[in-house]
Each structure stands twice: as structure tokens, then as C-alpha cells.
PDB file of N, CA and C in Angstrom:
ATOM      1  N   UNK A   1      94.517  90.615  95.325  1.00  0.00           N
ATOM      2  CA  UNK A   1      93.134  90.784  95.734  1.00  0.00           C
ATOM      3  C   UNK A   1      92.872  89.949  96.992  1.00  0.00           C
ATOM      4  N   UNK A   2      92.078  90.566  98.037  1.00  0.00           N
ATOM      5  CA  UNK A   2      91.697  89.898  99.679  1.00  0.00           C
ATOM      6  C   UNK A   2      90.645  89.339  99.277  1.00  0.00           C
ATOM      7  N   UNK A   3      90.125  87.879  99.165  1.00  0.00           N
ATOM      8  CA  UNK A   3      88.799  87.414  99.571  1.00  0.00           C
ATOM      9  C   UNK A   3      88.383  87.345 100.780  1.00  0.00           C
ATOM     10  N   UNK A   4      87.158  88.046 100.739  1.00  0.00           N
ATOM     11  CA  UNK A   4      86.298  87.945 102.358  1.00  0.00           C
ATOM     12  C   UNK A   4      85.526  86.850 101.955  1.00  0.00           C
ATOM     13  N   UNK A   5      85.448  86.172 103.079  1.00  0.00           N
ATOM     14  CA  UNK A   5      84.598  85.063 103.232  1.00  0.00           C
ATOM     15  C   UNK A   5      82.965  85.636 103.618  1.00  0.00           C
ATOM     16  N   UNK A   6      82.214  85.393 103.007  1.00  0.00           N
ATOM     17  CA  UNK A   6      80.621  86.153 103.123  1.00  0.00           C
ATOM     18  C   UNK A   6      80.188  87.041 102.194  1.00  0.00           C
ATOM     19  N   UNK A   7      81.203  87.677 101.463  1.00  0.00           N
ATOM     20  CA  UNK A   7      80.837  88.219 100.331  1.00  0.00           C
ATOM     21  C   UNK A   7      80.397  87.510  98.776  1.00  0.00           C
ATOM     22  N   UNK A   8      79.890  88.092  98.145  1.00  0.00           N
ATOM     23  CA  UNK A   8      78.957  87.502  96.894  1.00  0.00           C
ATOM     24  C   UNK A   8      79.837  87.734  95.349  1.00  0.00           C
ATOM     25  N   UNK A   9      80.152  86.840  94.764  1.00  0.00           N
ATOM     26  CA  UNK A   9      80.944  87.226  93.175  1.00  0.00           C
ATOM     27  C   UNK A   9      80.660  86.553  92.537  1.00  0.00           C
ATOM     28  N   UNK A  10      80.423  86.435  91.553  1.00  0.00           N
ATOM     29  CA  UNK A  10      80.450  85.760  90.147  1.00  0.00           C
ATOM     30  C   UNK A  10      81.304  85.007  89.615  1.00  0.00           C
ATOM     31  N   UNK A  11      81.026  83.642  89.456  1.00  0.00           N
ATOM     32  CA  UNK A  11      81.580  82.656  89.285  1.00  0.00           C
ATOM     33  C   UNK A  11      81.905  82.594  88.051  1.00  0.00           C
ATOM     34  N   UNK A  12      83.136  82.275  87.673  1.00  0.00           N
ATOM     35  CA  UNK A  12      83.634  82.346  85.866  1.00  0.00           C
ATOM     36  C   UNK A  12      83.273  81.045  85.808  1.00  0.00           C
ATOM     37  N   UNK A  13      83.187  79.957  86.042  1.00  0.00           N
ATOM     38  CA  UNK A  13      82.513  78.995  85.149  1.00  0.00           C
ATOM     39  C   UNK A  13      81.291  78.705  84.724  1.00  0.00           C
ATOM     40  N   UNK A  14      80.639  79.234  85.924  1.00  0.00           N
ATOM     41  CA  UNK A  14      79.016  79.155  85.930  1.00  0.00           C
ATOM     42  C   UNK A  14      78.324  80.019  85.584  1.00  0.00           C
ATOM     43  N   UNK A  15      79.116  81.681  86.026  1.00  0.00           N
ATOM     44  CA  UNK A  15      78.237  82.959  85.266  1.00  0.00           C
ATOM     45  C   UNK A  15      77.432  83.418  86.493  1.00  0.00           C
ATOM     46  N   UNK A  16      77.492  82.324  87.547  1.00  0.00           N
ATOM     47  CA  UNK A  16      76.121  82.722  88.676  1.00  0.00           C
ATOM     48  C   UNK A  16      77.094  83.198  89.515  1.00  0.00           C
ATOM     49  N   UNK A  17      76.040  84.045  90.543  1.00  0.00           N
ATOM     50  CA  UNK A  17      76.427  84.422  91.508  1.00  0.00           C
ATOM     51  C   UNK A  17      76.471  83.761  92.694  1.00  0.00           C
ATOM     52  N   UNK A  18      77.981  83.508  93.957  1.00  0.00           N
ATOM     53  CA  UNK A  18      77.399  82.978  94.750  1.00  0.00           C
ATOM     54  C   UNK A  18      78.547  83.623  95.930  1.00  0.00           C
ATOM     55  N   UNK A  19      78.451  83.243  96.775  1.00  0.00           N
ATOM     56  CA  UNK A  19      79.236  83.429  98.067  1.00  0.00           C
ATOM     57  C   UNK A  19      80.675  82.954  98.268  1.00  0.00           C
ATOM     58  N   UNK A  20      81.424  83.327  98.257  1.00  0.00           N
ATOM     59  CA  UNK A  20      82.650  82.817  99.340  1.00  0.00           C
ATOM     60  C   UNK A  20      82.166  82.527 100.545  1.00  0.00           C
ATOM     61  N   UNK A  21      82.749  81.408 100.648  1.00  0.00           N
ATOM     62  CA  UNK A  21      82.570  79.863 102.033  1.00  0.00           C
ATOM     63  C   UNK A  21      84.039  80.085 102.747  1.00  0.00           C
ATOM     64  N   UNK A  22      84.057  79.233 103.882  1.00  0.00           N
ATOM     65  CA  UNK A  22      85.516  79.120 104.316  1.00  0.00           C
ATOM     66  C   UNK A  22      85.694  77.444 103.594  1.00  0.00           C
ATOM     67  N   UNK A  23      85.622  76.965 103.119  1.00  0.00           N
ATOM     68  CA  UNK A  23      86.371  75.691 102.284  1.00  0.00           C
ATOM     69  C   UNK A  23      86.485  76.215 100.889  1.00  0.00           C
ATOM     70  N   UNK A  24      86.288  77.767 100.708  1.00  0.00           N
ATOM     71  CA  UNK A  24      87.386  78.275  99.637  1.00  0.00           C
ATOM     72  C   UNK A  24      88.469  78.778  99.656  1.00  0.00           C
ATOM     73  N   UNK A  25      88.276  78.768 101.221  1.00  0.00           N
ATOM     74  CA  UNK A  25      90.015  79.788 101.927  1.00  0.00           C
ATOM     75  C   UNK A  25      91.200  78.358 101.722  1.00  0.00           C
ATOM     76  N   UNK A  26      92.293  78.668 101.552  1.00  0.00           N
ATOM     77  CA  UNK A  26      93.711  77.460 101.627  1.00  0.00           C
ATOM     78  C   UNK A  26      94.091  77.756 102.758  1.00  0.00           C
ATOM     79  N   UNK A  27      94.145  77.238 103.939  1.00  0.00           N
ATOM     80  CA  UNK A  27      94.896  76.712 104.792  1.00  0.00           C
ATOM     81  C   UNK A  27      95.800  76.091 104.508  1.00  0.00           C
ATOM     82  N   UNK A  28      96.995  76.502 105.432  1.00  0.00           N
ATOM     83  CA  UNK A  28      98.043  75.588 105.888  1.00  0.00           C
ATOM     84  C   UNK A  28      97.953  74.040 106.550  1.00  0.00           C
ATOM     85  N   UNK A  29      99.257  73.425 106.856  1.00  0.00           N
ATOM     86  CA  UNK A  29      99.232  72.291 107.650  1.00  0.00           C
ATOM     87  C   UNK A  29      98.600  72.476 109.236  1.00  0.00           C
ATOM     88  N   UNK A  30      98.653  73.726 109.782  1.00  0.00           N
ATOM     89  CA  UNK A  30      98.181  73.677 110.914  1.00  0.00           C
ATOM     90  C   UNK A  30      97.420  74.527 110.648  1.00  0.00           C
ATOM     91  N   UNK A  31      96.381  74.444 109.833  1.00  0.00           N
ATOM     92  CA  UNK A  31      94.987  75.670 109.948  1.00  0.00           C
ATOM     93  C   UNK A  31      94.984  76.394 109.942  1.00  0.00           C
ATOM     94  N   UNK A  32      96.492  77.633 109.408  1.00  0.00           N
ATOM     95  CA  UNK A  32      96.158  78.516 109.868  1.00  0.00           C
ATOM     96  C   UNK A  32      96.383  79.559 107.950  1.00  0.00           C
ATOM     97  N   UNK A  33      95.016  80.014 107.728  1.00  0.00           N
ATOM     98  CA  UNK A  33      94.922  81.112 106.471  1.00  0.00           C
ATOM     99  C   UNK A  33      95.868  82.308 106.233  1.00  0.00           C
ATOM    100  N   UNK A  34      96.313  82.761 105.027  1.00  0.00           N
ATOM    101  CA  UNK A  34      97.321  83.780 105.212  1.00  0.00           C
ATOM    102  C   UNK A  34      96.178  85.265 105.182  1.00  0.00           C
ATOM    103  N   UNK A  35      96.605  85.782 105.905  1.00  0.00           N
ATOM    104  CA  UNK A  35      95.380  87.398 105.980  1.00  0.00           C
ATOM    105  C   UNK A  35      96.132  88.112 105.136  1.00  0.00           C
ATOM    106  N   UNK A  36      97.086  88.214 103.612  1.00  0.00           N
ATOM    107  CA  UNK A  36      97.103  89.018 102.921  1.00  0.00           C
ATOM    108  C   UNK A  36      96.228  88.264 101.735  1.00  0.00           C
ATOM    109  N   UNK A  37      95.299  87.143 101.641  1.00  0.00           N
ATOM    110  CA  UNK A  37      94.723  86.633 101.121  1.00  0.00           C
ATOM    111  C   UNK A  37      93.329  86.818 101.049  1.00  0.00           C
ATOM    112  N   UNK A  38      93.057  85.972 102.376  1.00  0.00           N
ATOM    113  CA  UNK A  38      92.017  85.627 102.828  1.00  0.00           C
ATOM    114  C   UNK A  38      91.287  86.433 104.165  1.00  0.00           C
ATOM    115  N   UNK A  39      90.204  86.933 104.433  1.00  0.00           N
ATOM    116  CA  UNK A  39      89.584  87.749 105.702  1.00  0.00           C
ATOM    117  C   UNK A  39      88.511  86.450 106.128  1.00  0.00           C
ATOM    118  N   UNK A  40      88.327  86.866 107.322  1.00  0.00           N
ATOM    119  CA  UNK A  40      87.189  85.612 107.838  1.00  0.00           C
ATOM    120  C   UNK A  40      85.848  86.467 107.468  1.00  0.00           C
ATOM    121  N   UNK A  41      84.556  85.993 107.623  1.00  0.00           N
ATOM    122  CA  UNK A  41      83.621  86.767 108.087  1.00  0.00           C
ATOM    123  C   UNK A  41      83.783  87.689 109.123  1.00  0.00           C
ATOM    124  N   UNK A  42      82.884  88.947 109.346  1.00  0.00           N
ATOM    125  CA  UNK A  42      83.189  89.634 110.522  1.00  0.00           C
ATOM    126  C   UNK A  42      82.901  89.129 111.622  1.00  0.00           C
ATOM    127  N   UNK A  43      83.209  88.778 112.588  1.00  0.00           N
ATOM    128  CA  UNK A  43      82.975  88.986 114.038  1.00  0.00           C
ATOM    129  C   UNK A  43      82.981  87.250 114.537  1.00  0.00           C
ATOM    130  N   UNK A  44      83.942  86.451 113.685  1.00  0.00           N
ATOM    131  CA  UNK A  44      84.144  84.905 113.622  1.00  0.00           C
ATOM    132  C   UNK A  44      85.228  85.170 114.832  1.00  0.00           C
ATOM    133  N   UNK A  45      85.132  84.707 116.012  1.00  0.00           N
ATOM    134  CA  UNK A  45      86.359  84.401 117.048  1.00  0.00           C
ATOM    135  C   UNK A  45      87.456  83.591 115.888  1.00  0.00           C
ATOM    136  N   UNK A  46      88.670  84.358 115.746  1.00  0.00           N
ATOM    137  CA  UNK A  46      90.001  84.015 115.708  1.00  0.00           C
ATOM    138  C   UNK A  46      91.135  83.884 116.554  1.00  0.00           C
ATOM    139  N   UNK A  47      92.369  83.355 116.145  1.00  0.00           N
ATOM    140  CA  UNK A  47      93.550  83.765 116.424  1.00  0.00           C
ATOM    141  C   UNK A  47      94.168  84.469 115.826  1.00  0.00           C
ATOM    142  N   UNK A  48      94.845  85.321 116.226  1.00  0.00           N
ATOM    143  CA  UNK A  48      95.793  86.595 115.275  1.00  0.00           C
ATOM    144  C   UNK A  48      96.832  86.276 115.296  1.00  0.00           C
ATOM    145  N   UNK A  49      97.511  86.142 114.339  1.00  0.00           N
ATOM    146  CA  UNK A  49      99.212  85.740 114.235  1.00  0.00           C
ATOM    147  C   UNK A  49      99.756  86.735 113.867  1.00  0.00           C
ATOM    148  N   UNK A  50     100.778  87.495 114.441  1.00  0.00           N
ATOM    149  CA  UNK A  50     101.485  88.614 114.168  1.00  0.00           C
ATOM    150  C   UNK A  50     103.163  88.049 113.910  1.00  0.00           C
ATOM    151  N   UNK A  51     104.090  88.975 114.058  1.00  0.00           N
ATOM    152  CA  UNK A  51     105.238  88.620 113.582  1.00  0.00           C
ATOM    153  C   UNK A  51     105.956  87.924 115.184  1.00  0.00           C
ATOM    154  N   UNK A  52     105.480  88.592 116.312  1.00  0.00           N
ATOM    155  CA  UNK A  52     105.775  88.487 117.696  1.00  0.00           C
ATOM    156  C   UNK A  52     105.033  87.792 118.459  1.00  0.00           C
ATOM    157  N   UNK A  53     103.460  87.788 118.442  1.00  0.00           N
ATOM    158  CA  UNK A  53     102.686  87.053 119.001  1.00  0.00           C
ATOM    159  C   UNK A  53     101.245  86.772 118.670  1.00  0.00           C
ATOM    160  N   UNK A  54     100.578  86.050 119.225  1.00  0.00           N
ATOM    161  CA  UNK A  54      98.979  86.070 118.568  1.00  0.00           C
ATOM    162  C   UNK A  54      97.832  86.112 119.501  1.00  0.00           C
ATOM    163  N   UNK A  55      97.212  86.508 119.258  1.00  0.00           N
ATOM    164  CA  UNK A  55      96.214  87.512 119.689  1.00  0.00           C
ATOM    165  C   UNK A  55      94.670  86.577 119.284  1.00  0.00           C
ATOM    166  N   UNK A  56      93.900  86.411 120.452  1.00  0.00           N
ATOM    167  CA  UNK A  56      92.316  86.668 120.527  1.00  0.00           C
ATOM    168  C   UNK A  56      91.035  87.539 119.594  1.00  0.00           C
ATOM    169  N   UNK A  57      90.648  87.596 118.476  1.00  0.00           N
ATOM    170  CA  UNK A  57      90.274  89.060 118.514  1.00  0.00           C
ATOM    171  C   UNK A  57      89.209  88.114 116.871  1.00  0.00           C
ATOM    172  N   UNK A  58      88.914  89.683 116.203  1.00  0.00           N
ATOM    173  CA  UNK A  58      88.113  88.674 115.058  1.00  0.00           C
ATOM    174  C   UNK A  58      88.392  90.216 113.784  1.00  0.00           C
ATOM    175  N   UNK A  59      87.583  90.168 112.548  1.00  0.00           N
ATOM    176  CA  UNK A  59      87.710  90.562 111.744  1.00  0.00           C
ATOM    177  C   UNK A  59      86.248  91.612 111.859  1.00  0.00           C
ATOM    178  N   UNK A  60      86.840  92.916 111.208  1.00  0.00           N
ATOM    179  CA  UNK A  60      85.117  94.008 111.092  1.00  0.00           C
ATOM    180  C   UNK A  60      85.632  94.620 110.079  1.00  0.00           C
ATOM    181  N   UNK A  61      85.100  93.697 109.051  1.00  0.00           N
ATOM    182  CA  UNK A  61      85.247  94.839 107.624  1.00  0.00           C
ATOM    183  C   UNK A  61      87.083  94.256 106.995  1.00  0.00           C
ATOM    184  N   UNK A  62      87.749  95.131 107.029  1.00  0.00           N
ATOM    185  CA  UNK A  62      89.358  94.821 106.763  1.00  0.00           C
ATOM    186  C   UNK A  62      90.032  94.980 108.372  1.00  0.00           C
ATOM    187  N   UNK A  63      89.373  95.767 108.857  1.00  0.00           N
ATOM    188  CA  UNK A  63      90.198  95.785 110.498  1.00  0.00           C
ATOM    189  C   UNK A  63      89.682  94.458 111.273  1.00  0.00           C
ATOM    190  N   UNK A  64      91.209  94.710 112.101  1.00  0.00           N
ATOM    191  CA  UNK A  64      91.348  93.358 113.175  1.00  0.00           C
ATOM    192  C   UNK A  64      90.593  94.087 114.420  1.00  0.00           C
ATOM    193  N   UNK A  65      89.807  93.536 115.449  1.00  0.00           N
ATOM    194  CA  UNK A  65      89.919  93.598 116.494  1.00  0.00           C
ATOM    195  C   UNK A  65      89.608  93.034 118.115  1.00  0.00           C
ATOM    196  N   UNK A  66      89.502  93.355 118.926  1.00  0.00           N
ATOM    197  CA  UNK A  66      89.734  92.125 119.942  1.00  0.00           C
ATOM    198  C   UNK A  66      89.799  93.028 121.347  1.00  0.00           C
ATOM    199  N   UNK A  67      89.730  92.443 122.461  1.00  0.00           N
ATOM    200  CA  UNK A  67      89.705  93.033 123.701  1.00  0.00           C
ATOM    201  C   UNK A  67      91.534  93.503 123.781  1.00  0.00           C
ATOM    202  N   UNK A  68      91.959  92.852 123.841  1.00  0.00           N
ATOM    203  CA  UNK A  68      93.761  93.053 123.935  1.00  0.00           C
ATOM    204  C   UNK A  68      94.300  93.333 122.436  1.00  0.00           C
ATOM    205  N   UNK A  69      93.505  93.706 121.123  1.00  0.00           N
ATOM    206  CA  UNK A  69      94.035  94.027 119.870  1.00  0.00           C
ATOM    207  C   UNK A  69      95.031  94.899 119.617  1.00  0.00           C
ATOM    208  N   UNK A  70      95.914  95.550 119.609  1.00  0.00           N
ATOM    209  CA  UNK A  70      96.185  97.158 119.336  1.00  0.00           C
ATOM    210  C   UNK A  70      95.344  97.157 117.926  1.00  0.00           C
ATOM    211  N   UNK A  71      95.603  98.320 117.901  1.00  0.00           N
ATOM    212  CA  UNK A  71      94.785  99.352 117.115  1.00  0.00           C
ATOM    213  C   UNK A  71      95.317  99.147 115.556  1.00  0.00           C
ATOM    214  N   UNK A  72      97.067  99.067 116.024  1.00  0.00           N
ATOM    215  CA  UNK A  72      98.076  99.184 114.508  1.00  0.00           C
ATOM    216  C   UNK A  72      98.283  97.399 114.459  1.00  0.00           C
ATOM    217  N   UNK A  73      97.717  96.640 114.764  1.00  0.00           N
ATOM    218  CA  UNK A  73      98.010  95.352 114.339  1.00  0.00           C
ATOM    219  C   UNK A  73      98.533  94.687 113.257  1.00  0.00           C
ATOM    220  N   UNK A  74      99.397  94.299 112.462  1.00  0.00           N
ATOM    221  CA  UNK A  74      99.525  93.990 111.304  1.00  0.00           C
ATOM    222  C   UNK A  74      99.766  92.018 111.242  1.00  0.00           C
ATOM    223  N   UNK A  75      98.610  91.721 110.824  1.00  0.00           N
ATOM    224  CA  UNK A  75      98.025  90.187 111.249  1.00  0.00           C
ATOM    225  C   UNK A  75      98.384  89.513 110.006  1.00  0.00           C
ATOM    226  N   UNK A  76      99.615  88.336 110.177  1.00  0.00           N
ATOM    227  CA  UNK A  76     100.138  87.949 109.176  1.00  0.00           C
ATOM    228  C   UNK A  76      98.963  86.623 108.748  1.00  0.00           C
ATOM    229  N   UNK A  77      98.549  85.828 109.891  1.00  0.00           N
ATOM    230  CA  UNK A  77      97.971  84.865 109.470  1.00  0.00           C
ATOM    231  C   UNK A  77      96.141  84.870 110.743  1.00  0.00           C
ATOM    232  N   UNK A  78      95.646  84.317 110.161  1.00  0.00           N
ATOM    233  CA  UNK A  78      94.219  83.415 111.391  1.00  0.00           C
ATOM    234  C   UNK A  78      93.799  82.364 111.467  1.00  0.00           C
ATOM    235  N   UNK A  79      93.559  82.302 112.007  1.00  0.00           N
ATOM    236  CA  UNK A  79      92.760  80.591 112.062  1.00  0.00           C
ATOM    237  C   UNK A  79      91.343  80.569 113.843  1.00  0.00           C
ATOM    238  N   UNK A  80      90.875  79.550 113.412  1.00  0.00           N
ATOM    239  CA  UNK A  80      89.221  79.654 114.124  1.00  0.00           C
ATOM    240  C   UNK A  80      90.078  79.462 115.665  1.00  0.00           C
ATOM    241  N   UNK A  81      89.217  80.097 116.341  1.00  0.00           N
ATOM    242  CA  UNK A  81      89.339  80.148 117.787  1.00  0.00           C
ATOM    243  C   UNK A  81      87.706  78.720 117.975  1.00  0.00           C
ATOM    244  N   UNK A  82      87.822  77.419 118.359  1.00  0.00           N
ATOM    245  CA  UNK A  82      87.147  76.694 118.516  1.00  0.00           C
ATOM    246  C   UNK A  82      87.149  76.306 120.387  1.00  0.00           C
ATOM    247  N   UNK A  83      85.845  77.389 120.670  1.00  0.00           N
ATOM    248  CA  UNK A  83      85.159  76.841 121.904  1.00  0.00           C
ATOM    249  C   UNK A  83      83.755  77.501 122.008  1.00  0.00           C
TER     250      UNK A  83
END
């Protein structure tokens, strides 16, 4: 199962409903989330980590995308683009 960060679920201990945060996502040693896990919010500036290179771009829905994205991207990891 993918958690999106911004979406709303039900908490098994509490019964309530509340949000996925990004300090529920696991990061790595260098910040960077695995995307068969975890999705950012939509339209959060990322980095795209692919198998070859990484990429500028952000999240809409389950698709990646970005000015230089391709289309068929397959985005192993992300982490925040901070500026």
C-alpha cells in the first residue's frame, strides 16, 4: 500500500480520523523517501531519483511531473527540493 501524504485515514489506536504528515514518511540517511511507499503531497518541489538520474519535478495524484520529466518516469526515490 502507497501512503500519500495529505490524505485522511483512520487511526487504529485512536479510531479518529486524521491526516498523513511528512514526519510519518521514513526517510533514509540522506533524506531521501522510497516512492514505492510513500507519495509527497501534490505539487511539493522534489527531487526524482530514477535508476540513471534525478530529476526536478513534483507529484499530481500517483504521476510524477516536472518541466524536463518524461512522461514514462519510473521514480525510485524523493526527497524536498529546499529553496
Amino acid at each position: 500500500m502507497i501512503v500519500k501524504v495529505g490524505l485522511s485515514f483512520v487511526d487504529k489506536n485512536t479510531g479518529k480520523k486524521r491526516k498523513v504528515k511528512y514526519s510519518d514518511v521514513k526517510y533514509d540517511l540522506c533524506d531521501w523517501a522510497d516512492a514505492s511507499k510513500y507519495l509527497p503531497a501534490d505539487f511539493d518541489l522534489l527531487y526524482l531519483k530514477t535508476k540513471d538520474k534525478t530529476y526536478v519535478g513534483w507529484s499530481q495524484g500517483k504521476k510524477w511531473d516536472g518541466l524536463n520529466v518524461p512522461k514514462d518516469i519510473n521514480v525510485l526515490y524523493w526527497k524536498f527540493k529546499h529553496e
